[in-house]
PDB file of N, CA and C in Angstrom:
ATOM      1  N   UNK A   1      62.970-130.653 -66.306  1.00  0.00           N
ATOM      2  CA  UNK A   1      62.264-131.860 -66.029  1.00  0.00           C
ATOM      3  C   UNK A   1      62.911-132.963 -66.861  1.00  0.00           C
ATOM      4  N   UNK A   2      63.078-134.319 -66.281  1.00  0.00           N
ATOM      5  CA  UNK A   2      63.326-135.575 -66.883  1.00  0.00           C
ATOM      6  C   UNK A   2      62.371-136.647 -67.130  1.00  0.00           C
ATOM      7  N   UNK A   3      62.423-137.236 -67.933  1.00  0.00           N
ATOM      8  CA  UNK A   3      61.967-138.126 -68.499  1.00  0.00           C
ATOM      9  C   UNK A   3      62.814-139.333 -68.276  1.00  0.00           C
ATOM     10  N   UNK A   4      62.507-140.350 -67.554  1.00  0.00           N
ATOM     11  CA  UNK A   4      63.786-141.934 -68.278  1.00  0.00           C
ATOM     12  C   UNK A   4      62.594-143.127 -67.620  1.00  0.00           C
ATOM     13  N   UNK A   5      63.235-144.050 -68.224  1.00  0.00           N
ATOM     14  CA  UNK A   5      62.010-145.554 -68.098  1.00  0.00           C
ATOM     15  C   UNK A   5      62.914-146.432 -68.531  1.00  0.00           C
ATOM     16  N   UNK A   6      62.478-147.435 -68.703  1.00  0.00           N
ATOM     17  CA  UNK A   6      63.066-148.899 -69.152  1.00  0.00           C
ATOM     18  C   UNK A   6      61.812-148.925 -70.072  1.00  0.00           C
ATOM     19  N   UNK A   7      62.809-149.890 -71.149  1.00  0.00           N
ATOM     20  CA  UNK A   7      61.414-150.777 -72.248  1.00  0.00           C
ATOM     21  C   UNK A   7      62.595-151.912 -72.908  1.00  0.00           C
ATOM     22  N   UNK A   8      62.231-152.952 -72.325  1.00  0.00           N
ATOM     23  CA  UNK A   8      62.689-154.116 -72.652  1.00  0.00           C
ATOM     24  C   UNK A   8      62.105-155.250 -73.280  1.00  0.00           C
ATOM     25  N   UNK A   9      62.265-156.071 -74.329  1.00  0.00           N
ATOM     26  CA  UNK A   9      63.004-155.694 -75.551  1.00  0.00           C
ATOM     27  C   UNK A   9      62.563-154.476 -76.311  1.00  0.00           C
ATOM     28  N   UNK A  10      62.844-153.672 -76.777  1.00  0.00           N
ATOM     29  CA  UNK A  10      62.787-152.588 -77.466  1.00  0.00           C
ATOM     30  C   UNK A  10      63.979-151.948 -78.130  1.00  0.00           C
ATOM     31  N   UNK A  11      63.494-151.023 -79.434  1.00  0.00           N
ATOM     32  CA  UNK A  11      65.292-150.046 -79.573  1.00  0.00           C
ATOM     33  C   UNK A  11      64.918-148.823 -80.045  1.00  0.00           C
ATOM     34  N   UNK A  12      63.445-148.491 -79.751  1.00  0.00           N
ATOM     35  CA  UNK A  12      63.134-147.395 -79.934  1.00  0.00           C
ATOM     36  C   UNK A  12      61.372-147.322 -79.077  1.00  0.00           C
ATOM     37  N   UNK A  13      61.356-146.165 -78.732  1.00  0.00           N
ATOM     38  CA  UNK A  13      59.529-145.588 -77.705  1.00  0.00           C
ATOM     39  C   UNK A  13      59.538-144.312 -78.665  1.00  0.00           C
ATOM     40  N   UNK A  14      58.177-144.037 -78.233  1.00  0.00           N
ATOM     41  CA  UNK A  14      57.892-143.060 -79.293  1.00  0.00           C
ATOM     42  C   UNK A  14      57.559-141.611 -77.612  1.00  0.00           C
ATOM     43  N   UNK A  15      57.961-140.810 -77.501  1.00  0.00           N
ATOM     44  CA  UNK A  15      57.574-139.788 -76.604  1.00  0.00           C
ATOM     45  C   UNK A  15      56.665-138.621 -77.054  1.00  0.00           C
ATOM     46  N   UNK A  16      55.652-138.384 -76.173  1.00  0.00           N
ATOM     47  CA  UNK A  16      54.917-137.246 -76.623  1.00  0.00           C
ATOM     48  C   UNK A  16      54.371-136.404 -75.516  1.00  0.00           C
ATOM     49  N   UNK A  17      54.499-134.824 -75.654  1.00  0.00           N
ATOM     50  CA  UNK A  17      53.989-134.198 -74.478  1.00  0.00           C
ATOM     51  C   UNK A  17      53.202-133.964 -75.083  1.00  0.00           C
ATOM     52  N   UNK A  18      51.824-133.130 -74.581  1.00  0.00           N
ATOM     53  CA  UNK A  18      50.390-132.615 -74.396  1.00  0.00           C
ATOM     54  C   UNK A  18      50.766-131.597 -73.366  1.00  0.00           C
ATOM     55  N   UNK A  19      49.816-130.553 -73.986  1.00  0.00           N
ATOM     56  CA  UNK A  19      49.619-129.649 -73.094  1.00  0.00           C
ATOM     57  C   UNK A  19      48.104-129.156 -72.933  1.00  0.00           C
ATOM     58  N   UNK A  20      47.399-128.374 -71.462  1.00  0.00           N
ATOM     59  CA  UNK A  20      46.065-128.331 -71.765  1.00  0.00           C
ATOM     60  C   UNK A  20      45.859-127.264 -71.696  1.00  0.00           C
ATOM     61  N   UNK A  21      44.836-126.846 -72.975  1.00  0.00           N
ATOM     62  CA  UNK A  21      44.403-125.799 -73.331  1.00  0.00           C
ATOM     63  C   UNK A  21      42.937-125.674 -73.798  1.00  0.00           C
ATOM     64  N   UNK A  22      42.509-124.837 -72.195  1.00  0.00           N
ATOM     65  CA  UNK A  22      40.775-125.022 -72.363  1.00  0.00           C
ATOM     66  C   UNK A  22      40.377-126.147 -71.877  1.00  0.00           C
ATOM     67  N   UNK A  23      39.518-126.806 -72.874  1.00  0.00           N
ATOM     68  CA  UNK A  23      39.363-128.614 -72.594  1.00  0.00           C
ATOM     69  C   UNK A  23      39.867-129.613 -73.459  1.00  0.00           C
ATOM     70  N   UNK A  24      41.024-128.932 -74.459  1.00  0.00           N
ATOM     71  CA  UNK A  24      41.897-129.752 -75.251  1.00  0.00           C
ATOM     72  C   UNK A  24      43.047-129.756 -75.115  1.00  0.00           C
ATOM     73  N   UNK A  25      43.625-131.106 -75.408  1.00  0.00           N
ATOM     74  CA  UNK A  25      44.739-131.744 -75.403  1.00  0.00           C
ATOM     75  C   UNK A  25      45.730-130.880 -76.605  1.00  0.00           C
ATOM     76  N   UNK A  26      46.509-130.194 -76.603  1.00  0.00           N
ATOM     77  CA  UNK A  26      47.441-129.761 -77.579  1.00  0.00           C
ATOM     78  C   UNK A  26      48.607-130.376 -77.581  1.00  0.00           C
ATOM     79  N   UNK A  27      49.041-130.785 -78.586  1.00  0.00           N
ATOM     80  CA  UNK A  27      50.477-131.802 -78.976  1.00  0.00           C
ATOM     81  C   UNK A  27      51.833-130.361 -78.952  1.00  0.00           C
ATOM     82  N   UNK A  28      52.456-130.711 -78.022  1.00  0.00           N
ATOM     83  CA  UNK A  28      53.411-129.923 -77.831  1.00  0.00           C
ATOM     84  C   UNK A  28      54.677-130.340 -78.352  1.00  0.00           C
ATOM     85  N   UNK A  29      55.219-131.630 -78.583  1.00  0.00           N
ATOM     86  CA  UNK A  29      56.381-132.482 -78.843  1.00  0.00           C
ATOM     87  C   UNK A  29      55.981-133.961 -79.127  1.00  0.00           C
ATOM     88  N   UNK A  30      56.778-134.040 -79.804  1.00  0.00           N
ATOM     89  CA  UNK A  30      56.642-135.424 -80.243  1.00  0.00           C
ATOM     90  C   UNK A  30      58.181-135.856 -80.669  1.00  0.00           C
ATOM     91  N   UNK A  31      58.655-137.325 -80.362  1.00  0.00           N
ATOM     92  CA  UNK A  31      60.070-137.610 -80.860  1.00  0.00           C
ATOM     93  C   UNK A  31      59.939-139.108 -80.194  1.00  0.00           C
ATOM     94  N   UNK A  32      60.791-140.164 -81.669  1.00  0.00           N
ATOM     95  CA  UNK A  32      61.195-141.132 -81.066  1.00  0.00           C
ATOM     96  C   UNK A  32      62.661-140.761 -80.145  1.00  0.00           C
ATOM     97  N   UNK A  33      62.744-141.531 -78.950  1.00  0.00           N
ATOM     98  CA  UNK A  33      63.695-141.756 -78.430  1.00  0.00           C
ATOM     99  C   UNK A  33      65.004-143.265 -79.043  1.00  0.00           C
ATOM    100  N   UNK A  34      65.850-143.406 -78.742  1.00  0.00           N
ATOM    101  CA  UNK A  34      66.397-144.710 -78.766  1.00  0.00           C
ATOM    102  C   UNK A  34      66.514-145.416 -77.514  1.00  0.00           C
ATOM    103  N   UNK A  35      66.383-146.747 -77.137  1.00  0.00           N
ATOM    104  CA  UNK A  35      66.562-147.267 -76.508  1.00  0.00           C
ATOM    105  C   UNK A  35      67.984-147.842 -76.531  1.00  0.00           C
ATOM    106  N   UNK A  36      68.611-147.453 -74.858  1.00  0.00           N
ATOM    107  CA  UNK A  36      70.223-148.153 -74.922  1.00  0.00           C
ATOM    108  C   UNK A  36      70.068-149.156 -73.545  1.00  0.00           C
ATOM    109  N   UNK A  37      70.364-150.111 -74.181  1.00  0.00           N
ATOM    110  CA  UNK A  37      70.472-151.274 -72.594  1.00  0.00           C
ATOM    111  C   UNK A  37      69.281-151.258 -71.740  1.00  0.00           C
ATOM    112  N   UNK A  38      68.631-150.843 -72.764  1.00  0.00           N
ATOM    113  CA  UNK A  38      66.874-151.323 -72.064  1.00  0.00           C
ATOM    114  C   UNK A  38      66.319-150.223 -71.534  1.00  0.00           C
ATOM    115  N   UNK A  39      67.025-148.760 -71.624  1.00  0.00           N
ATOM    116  CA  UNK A  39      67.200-147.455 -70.707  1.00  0.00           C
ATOM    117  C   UNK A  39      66.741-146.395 -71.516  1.00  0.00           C
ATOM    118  N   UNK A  40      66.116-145.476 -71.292  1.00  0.00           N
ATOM    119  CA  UNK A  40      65.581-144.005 -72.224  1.00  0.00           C
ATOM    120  C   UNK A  40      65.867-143.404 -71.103  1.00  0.00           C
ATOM    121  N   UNK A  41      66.317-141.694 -71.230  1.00  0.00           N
ATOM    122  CA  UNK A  41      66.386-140.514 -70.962  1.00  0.00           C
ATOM    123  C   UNK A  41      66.443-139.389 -71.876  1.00  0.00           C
ATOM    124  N   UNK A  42      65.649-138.689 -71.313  1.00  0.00           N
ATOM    125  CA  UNK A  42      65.423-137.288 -72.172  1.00  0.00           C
ATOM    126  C   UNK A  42      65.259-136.023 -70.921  1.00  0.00           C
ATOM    127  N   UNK A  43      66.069-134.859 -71.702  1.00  0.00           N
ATOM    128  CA  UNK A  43      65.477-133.655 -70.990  1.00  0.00           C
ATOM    129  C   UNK A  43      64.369-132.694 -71.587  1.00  0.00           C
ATOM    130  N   UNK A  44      63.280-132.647 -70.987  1.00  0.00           N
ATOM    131  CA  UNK A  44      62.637-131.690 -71.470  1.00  0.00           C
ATOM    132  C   UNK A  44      62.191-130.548 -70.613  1.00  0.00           C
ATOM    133  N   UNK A  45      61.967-129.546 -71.552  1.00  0.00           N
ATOM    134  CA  UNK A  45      61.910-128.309 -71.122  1.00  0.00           C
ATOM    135  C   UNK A  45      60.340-127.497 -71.782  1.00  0.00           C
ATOM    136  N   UNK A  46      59.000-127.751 -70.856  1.00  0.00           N
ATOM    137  CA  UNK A  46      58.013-126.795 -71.741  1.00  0.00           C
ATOM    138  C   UNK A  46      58.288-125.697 -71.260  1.00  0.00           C
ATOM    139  N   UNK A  47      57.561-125.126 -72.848  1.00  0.00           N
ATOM    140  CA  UNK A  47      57.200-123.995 -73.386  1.00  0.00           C
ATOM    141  C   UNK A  47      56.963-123.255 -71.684  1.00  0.00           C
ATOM    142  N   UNK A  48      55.720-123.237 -71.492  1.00  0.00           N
ATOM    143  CA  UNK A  48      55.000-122.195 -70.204  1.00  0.00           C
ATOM    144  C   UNK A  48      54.240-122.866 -69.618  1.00  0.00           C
ATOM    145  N   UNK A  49      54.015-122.403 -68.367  1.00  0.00           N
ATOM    146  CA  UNK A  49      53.089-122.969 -67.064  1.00  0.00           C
ATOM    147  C   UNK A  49      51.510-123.833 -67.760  1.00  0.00           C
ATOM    148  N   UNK A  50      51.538-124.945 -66.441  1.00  0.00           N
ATOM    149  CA  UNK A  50      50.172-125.332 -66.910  1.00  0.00           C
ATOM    150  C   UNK A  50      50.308-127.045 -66.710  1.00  0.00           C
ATOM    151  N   UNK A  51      48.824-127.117 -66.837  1.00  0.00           N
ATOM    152  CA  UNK A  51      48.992-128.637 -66.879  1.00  0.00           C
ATOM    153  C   UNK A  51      49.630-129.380 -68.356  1.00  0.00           C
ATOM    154  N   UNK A  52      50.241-130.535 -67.999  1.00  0.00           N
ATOM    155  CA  UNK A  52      51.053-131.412 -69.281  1.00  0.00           C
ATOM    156  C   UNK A  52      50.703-132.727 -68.947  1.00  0.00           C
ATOM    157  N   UNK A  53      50.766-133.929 -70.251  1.00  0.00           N
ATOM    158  CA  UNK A  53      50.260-134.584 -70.085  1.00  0.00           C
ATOM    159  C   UNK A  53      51.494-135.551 -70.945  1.00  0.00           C
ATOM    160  N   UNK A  54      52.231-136.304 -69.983  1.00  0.00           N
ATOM    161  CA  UNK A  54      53.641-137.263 -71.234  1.00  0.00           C
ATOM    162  C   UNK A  54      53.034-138.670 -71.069  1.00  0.00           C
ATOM    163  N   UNK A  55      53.489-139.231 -72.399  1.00  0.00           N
ATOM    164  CA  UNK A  55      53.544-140.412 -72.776  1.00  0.00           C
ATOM    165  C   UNK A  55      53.822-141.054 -74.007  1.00  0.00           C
ATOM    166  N   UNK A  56      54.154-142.197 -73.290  1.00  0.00           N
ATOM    167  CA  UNK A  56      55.423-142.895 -73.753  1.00  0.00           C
ATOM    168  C   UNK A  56      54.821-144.684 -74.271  1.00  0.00           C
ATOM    169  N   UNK A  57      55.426-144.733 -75.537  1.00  0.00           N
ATOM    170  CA  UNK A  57      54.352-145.957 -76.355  1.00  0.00           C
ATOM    171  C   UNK A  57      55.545-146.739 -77.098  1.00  0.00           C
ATOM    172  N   UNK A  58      55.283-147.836 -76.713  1.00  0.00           N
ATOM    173  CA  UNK A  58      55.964-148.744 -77.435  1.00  0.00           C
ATOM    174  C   UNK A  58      55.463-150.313 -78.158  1.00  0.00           C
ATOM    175  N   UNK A  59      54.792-149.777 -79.581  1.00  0.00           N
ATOM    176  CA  UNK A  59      53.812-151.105 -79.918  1.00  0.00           C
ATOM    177  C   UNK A  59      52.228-150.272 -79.513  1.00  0.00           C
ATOM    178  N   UNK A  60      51.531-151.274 -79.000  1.00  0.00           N
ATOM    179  CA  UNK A  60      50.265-150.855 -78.451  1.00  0.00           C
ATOM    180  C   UNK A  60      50.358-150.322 -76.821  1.00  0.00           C
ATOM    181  N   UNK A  61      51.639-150.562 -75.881  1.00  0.00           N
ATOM    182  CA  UNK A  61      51.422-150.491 -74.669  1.00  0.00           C
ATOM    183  C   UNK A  61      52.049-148.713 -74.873  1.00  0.00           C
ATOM    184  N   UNK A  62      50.662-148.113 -73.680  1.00  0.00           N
ATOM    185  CA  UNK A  62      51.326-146.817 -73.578  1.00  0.00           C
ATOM    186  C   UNK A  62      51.272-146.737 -72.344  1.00  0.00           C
ATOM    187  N   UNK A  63      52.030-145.579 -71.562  1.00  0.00           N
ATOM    188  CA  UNK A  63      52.513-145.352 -70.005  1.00  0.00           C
ATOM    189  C   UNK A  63      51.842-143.753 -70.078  1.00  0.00           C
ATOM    190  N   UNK A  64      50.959-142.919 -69.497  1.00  0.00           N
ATOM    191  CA  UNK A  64      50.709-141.860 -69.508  1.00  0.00           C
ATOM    192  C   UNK A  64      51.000-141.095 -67.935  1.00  0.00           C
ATOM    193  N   UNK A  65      51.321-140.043 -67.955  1.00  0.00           N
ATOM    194  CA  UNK A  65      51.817-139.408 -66.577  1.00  0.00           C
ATOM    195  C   UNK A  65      51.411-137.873 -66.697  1.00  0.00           C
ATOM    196  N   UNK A  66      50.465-137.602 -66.034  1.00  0.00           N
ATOM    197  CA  UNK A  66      50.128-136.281 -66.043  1.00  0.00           C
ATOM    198  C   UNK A  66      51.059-135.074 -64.804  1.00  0.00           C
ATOM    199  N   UNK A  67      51.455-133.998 -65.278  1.00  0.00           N
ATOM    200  CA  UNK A  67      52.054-133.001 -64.343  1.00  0.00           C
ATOM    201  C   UNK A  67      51.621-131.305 -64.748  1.00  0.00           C
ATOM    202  N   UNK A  68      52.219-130.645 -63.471  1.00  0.00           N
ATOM    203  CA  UNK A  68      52.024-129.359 -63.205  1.00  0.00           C
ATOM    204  C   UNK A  68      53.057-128.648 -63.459  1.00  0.00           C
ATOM    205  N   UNK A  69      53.463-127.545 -64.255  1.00  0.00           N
ATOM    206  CA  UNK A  69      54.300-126.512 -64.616  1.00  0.00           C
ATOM    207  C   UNK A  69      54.376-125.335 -64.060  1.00  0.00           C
ATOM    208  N   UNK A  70      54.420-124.852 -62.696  1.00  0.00           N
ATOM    209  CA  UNK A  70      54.350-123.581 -62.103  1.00  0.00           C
ATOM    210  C   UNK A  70      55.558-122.802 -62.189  1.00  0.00           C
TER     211      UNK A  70
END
């Protein structure tokens, strides 16, 4: 799975997956990225099946995107 976005002006987002377990949110990863030419990409790879929950914060604005791991 990929990750990429724009964040302009910026030179760094902060990325974080979640994973769900039960009825809680578990922090699976966490990492700043760098921003190049206004551009982020990352590959990530979870752990095991299930719902995940990424997002991506820069300042106060965050972008959240929920997905499925089968």
């Amino acid at each position: 799975m990929q990750a990429k976005g724009s964040a302009v002006p910026a030179d760094t987002v902060r990325l974080t997956l979640d994973r769900r377990v039960k009825r809680h949110w578990v922090r699976e990863r966490n990492r700043t990225l760098i921003v190049k030419k206004g551009t982020f990409k990352i590959r990530l790879r979870p752990r095991s099946r299930g719902r995940y929950r990424l997002m991506v914060q820069k300042g106060r604005v965050k972008r959240r995107r929920a997905m499925r791991v089968f």
